[in-house]
Structures are given as C-alpha cells and as structure tokens.
Protein backbone atom coordinates (compact mmCIF):
# COMPACT_ATOMS: atom_id res chain seq x y z
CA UNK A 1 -9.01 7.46 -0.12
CA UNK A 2 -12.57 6.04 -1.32
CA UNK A 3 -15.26 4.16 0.50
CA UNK A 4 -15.20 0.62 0.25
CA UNK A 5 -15.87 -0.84 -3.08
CA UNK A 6 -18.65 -3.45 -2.79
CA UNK A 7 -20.33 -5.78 -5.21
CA UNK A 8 -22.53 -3.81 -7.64
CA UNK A 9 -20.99 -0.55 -6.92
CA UNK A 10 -17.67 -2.38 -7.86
CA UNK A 11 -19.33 -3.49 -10.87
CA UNK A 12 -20.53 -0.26 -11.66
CA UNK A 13 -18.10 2.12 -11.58
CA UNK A 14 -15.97 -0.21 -13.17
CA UNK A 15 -14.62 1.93 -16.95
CA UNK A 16 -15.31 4.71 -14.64
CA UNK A 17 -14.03 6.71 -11.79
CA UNK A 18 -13.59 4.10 -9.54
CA UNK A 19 -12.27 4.25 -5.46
CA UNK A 20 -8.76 4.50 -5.07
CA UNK A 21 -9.24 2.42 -2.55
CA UNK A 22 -11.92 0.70 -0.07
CA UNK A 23 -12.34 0.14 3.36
CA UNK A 24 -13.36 -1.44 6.16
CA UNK A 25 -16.60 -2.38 7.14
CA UNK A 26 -20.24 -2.00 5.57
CA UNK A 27 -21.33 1.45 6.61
CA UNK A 28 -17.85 2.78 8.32
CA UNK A 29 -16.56 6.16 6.78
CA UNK A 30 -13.54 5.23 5.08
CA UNK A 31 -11.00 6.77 3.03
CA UNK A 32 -10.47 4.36 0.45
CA UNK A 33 -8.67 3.95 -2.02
CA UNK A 34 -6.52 4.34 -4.88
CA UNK A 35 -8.99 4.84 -7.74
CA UNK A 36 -8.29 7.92 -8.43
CA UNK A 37 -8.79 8.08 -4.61
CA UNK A 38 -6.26 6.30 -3.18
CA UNK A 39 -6.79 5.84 0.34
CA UNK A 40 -3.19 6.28 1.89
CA UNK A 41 -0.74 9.29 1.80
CA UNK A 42 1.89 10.27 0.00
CA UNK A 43 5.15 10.17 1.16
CA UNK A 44 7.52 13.39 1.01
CA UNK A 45 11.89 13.05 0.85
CA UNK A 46 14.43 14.45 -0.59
CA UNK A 47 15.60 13.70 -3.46
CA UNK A 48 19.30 12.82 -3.41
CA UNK A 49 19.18 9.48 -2.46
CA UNK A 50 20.62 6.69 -4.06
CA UNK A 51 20.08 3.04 -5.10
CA UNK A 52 23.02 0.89 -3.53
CA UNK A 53 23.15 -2.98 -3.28
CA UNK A 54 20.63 -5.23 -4.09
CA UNK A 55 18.22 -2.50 -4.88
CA UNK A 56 20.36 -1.23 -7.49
CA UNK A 57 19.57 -4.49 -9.72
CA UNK A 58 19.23 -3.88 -13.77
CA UNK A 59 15.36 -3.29 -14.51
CA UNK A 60 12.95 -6.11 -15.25
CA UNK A 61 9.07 -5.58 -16.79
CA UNK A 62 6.78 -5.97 -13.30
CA UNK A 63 4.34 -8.29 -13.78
CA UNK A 64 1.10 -9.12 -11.55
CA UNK A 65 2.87 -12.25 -9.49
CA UNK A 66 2.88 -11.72 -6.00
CA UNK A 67 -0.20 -9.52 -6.25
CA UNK A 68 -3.41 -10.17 -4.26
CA UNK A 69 -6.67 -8.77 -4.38
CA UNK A 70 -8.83 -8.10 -1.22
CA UNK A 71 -12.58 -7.99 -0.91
CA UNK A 72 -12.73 -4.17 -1.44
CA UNK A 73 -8.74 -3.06 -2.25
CA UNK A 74 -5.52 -4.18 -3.45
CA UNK A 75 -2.67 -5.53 -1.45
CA UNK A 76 0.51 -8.02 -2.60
CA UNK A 77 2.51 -10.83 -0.66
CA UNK A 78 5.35 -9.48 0.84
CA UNK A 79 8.93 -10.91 2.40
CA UNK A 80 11.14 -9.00 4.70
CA UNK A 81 14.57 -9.47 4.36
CA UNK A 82 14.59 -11.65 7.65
CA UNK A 83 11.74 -13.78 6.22
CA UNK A 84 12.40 -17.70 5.72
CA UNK A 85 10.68 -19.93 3.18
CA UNK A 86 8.77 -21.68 6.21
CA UNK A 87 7.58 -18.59 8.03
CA UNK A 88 3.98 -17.31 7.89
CA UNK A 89 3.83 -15.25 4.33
CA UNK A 90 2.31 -11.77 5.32
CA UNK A 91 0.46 -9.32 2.60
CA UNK A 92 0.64 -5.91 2.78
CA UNK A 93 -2.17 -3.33 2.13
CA UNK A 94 -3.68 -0.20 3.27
CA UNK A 95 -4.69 0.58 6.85
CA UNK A 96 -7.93 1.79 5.40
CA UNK A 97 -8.64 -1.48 3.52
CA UNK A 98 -9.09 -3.08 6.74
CA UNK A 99 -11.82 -4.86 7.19
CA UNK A 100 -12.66 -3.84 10.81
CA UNK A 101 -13.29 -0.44 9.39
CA UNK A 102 -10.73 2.35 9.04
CA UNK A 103 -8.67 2.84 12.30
CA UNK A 104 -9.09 6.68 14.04
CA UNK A 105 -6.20 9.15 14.24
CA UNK A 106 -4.06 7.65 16.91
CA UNK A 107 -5.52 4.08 16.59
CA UNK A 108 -3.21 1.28 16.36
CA UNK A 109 -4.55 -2.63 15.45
CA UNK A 110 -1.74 -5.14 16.61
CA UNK A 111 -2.47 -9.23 16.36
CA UNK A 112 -5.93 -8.98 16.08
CA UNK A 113 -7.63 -12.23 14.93
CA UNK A 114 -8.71 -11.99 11.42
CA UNK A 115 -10.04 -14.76 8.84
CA UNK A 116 -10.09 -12.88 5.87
CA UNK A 117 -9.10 -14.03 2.42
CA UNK A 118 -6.95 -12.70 -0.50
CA UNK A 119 -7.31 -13.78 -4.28
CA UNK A 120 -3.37 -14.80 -5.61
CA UNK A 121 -2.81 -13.50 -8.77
CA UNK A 122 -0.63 -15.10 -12.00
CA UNK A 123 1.77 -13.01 -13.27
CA UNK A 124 -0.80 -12.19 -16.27
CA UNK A 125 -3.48 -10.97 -13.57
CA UNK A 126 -5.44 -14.45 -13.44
CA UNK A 127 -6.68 -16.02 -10.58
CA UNK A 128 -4.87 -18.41 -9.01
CA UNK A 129 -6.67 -19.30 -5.75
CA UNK A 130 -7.18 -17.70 -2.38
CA UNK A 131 -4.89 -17.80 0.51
CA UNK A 132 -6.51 -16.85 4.23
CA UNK A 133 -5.20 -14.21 6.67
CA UNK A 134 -5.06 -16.00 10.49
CA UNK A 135 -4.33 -12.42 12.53
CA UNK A 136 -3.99 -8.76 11.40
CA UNK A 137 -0.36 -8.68 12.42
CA UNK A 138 -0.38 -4.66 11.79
CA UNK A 139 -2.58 -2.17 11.10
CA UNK A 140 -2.57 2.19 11.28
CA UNK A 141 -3.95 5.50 9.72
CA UNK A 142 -1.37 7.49 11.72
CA UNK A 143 1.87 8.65 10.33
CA UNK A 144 1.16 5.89 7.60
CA UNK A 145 -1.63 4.07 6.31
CA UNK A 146 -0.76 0.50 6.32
CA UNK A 147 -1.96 -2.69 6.83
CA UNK A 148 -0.02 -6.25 7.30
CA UNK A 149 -2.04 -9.68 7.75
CA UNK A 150 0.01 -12.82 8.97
CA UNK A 151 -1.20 -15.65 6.32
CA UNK A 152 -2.17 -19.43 7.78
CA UNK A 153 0.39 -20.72 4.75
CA UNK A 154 4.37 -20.20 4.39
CA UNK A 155 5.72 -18.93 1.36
CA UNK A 156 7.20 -22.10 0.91
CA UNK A 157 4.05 -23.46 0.36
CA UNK A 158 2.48 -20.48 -1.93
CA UNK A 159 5.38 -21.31 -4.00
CA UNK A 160 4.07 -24.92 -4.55
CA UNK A 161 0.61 -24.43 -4.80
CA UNK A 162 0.70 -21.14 -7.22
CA UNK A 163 4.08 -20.87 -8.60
CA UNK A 164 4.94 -17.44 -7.78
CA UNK A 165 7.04 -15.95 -5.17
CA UNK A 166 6.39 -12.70 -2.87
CA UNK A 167 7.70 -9.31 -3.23
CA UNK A 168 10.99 -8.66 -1.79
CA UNK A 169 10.28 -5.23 0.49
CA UNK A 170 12.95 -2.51 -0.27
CA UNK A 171 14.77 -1.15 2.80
CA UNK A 172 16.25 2.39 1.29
CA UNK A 173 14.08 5.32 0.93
CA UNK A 174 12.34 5.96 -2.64
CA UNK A 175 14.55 8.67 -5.03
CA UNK A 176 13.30 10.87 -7.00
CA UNK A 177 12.65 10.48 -10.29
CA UNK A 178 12.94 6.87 -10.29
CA UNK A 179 9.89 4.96 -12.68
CA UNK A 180 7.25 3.22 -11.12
CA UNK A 181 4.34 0.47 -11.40
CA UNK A 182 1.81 0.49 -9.09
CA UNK A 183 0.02 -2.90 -9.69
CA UNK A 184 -3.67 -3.41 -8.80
CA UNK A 185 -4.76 -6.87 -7.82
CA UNK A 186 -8.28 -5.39 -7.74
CA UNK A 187 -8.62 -4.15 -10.96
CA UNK A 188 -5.62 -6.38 -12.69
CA UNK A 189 -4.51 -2.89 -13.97
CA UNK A 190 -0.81 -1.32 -14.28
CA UNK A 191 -0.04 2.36 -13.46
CA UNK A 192 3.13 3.69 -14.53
CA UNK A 193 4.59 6.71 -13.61
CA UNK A 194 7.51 8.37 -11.18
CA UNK A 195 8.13 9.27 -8.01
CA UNK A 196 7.67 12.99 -8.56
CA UNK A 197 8.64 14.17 -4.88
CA UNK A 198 7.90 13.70 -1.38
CA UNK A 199 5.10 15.79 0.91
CA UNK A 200 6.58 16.12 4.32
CA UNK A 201 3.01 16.18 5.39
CA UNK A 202 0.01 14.88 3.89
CA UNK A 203 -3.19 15.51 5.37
CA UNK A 204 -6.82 13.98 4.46
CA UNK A 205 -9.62 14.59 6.73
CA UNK A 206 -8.51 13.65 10.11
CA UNK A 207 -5.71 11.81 9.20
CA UNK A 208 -1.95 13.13 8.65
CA UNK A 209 0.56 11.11 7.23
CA UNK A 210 4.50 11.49 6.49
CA UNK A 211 6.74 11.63 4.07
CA UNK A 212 4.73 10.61 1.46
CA UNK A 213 5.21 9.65 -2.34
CA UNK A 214 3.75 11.96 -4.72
CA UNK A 215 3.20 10.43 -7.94
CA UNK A 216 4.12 12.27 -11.28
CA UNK A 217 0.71 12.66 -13.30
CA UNK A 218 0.40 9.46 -15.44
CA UNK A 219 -0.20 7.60 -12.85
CA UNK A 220 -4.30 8.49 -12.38
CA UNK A 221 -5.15 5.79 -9.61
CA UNK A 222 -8.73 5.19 -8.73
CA UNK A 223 -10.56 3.37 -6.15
CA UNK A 224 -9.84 0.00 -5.31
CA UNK A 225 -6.31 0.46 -6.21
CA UNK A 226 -5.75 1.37 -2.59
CA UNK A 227 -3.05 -0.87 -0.99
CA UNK A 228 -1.26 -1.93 -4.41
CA UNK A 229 2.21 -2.53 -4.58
CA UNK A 230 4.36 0.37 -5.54
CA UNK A 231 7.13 -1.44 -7.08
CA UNK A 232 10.63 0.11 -8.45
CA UNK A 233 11.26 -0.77 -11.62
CA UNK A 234 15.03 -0.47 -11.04
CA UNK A 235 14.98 -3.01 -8.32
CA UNK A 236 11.74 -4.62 -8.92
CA UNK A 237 10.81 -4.37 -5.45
CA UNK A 238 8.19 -2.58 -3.02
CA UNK A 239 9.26 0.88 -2.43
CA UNK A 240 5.53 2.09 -1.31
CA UNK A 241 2.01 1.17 -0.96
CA UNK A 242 -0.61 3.28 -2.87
CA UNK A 243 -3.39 5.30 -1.26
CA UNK A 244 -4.69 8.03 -2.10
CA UNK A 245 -5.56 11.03 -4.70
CA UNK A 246 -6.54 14.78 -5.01
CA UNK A 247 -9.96 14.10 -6.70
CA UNK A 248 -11.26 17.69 -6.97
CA UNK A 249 -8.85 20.19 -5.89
CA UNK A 250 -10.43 20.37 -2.72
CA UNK A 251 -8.03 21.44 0.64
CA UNK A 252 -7.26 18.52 3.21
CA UNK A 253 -10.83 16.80 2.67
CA UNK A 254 -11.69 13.37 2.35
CA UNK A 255 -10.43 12.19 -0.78
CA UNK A 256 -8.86 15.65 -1.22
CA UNK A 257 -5.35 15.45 0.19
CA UNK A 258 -3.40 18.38 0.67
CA UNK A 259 0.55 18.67 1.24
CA UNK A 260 1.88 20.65 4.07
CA UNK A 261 5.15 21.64 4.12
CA UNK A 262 7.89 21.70 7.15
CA UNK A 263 7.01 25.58 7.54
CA UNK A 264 3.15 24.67 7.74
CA UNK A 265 2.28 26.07 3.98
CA UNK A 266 -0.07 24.38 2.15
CA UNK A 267 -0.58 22.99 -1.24
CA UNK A 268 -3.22 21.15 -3.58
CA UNK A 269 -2.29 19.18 -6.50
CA UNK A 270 -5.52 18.52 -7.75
CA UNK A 271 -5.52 14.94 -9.67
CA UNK A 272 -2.53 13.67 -8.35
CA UNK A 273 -1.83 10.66 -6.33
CA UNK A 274 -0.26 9.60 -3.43
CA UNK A 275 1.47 6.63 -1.91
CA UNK A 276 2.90 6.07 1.25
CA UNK A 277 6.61 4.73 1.90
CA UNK A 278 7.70 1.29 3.42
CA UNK A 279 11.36 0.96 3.54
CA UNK A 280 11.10 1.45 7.26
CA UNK A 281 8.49 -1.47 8.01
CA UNK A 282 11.15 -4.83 7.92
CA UNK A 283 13.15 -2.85 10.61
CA UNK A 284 9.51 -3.91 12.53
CA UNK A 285 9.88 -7.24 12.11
CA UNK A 286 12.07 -10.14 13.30
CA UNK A 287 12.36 -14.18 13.22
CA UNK A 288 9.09 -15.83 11.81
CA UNK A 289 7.87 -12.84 10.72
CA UNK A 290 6.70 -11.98 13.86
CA UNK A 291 5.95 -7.35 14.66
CA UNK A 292 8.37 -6.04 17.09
CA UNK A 293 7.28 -2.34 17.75
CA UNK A 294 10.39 -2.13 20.34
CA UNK A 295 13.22 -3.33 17.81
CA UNK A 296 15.66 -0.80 16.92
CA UNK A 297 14.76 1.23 14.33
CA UNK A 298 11.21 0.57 14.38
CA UNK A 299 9.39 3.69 14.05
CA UNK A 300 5.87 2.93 13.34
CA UNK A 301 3.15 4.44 16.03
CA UNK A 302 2.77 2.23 18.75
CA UNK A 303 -0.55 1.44 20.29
C-alpha cells in the first residue's frame, strides 16, 4: 500500500517508483497502492482448483474497457452475475483508495453518501468521460481490502454513452498458475504475470488480510495501481483486485507485507506483489445491485 497519489507528486514520480496505490484523504496515513506498493493483500489458496463453466471461456487479449481511474488509484466497472442492464453500475476498488481515508482494523463503511467521480476508460486507455459515485455501497481493510461505490448511471446507459461494457466478476476461486493482467486505469499501464500462490495470511501494518494472491515476479506494481482489476486471461474476468507490494524486504510494515502461514511462520518476499481475491463478493449482493451482508454465503466483515 502507498499514500495517496496527489497532483504533482503524481506527476512526479511518474517513470519512477510510483504508489501502488493511494488513499483516502489529504493527510490520513494510508496504505496505498499498487505501485510497486499496492495497497491491498494478497490472497493465499490452494492450488488445485479448477476453471468450470463460463469461466473456463477460450482466452481473449484484455484490453483497458471497463477500467476507471480514481482521483488517487485505480478501480474498474463491475457486474455481478445478478446485475441487470438497468441497475445502478457499481466500480470496484481498494478499501484504501477511499476517499474518506483508509478504514481502521475492524472498520466497516456501508451506504455512506459519496459524490465522487471516476474517469471511463476506452479500450486503448483514453478517456472517455466521467461517471459519479451516489453512495459508497461497501467499503473494508479487514480480512480484505475492498471498496464498491453504487454509480448514479445504469450500465445500460454507460453502454450508450461510452460504448463499453463492465467486467463480469468471477465467482470461483483464482488457480494457480493461471496468467494474469492487472490493468491500471491510473497509469493506463498493463501488468502481466501469474497467480504464483496464495498467503493464508497477509499482514501490513495493522491490517491482516486473507487468502491473498501472490503475484509471480513480472508483475512489479507501483503506486496508484492500487484497486486495478485483476483479470483472468482464461476467462477474461475479475478474479482479484490489486493492492499491495513488498517494497524493501521489510517484515509486516507499511508497504512491507509479510505472509503468515496457518502455523503462524512468517515470510518476506521482498518485491513481490499482492492482490486480494473477489470471487466471494456477488454472493453479497442481490436484486438492483443492492449489499446484503446477511445473504447466504456472504462472508465479508460486517460492521
């Protein structure tokens, strides 16, 4: 995770080590990031899981469409399996992008008002417009490190206006080994990579996330990639969101993440990044797009 990315320090470390990700407020401590410091965990499974279904389709090239970029991070327009053409399009980023600064362990943000805008992206990384955010339907640093705005327009209408269409939100858990792209809205900038395993634990500062996605070492995110889209290539849809990186092979410190496993051992991969998984999210949400923390299934911390 990073500290926000803002205006001339954008500008400045841009060509250079850059955020992995930023957030929250002017003067908050944030993790950021996923320039080279992506602000989220990584997300630790086994690895004999299988593609089945619809997210077993051939592979496609993944392009920038359905991409956003926030004022400080990355993010992308998302669409639950549930999701209608006429419901409220949400996007999805980090929990420590948010712009209310980055929640405490333990702290949950549910449907709080929020006006905040997002730049839509073409699929080759130009700017399309903005869309605008009416409600933070979900945000968290526990467990996870996600956020999820409600948008004032439908995807119906996204479609007309820009053209593009969200990303479909995969609902089995990430394998092993498959290839990835994790797309930055911020930067317009492709990582590819693969999933090289899963920490069980991932701990930054005071924050401890689960199962997380540990990239393979291509993949050298940096800040203001925090809250991309980690999108299979198999399936070409969101398996992850990116957030965070071992910077300097420091233990468990801000912008330092270190893996703990189920026997509480612990382990520092220094330059490599994390993400944090999302296949469990659209069992949160239900008609309209609207968060349902009691629906079966649902398993992300409650407030």
């Amino acid at each position: 995770m990073r500290s926000p990315l803002v205006g001339a320090l954008a500008t400045a470390v841009l060509g250079t080590a850059a955020l992995v990700g930023t957030a929250g407020t002017a003067g908050a401590a944030t993790p950021q990031d996923a320039a080279g410091h992506t602000a989220a965990p990584s997300l630790q499974r086994t690895a004999d899981a299988t593609l089945t279904g619809a997210d077993a389709a051939a592979p496609r090239a993944v392009s920038f469409a359905g991409t956003v970029a926030l004022s400080n991070c990355s993010g992308s327009i998302v669409r639950m399996p549930t999701s209608a053409d006429d419901d409220p399009a949400l996007v999805m980023s980090n929990g420590h992008c948010l712009e209310t600064g980055m929640p405490g362990a333990g702290e949950v943000v549910v449907d709080r008002p929020s006006s905040r805008s997002f730049t839509v992206l073409s699929a080759s990384a130009g700017n399309l417009g903005t869309v605008r955010a009416t409600k933070i339907a979900y945000g968290t640093m526990t467990d996870t490190d996600v956020s999820v705005y409600e948008l004032s327009s439908t995807y119906a209408q996204i479609k007309q206006r820009f053209g593009i269409k969200a990303l479909d939100m995969a609902t089995t858990h990430p394998v092993q080994g498959a290839a990835i792209s994790v797309v930055s809205g911020y930067w317009k900038k492709t990582y590819n990579c693969n999933v090289d395993g899963f920490a069980y634990r991932l701990k930054e500062g005071g924050w401890t996330w689960k199962d997380s996605v540990r990239y393979t070492a291509a993949c050298k995110v940096i800040g203001g990639t925090s809250g991309s889209p980690v999108v299979d290539v198999a399936s070409g849809k969101v398996a992850a969101v990116n957030n965070t990186l071992n910077e300097s092979g420091q233990r468990c410190t801000l912008n330092n993440p270190c893996e703990v496993d189920a026997n509480g051992q612990v382990s520092v991969r220094r330059g490599i990044g994390y993400a944090q998984e999302t296949y469990e999210i659209p069992k949160c949400f239900g008609t309209g797009n609207k968060l349902d923390l009691g629906r079966p299934g649902c398993v992300l911390p409650k407030p």
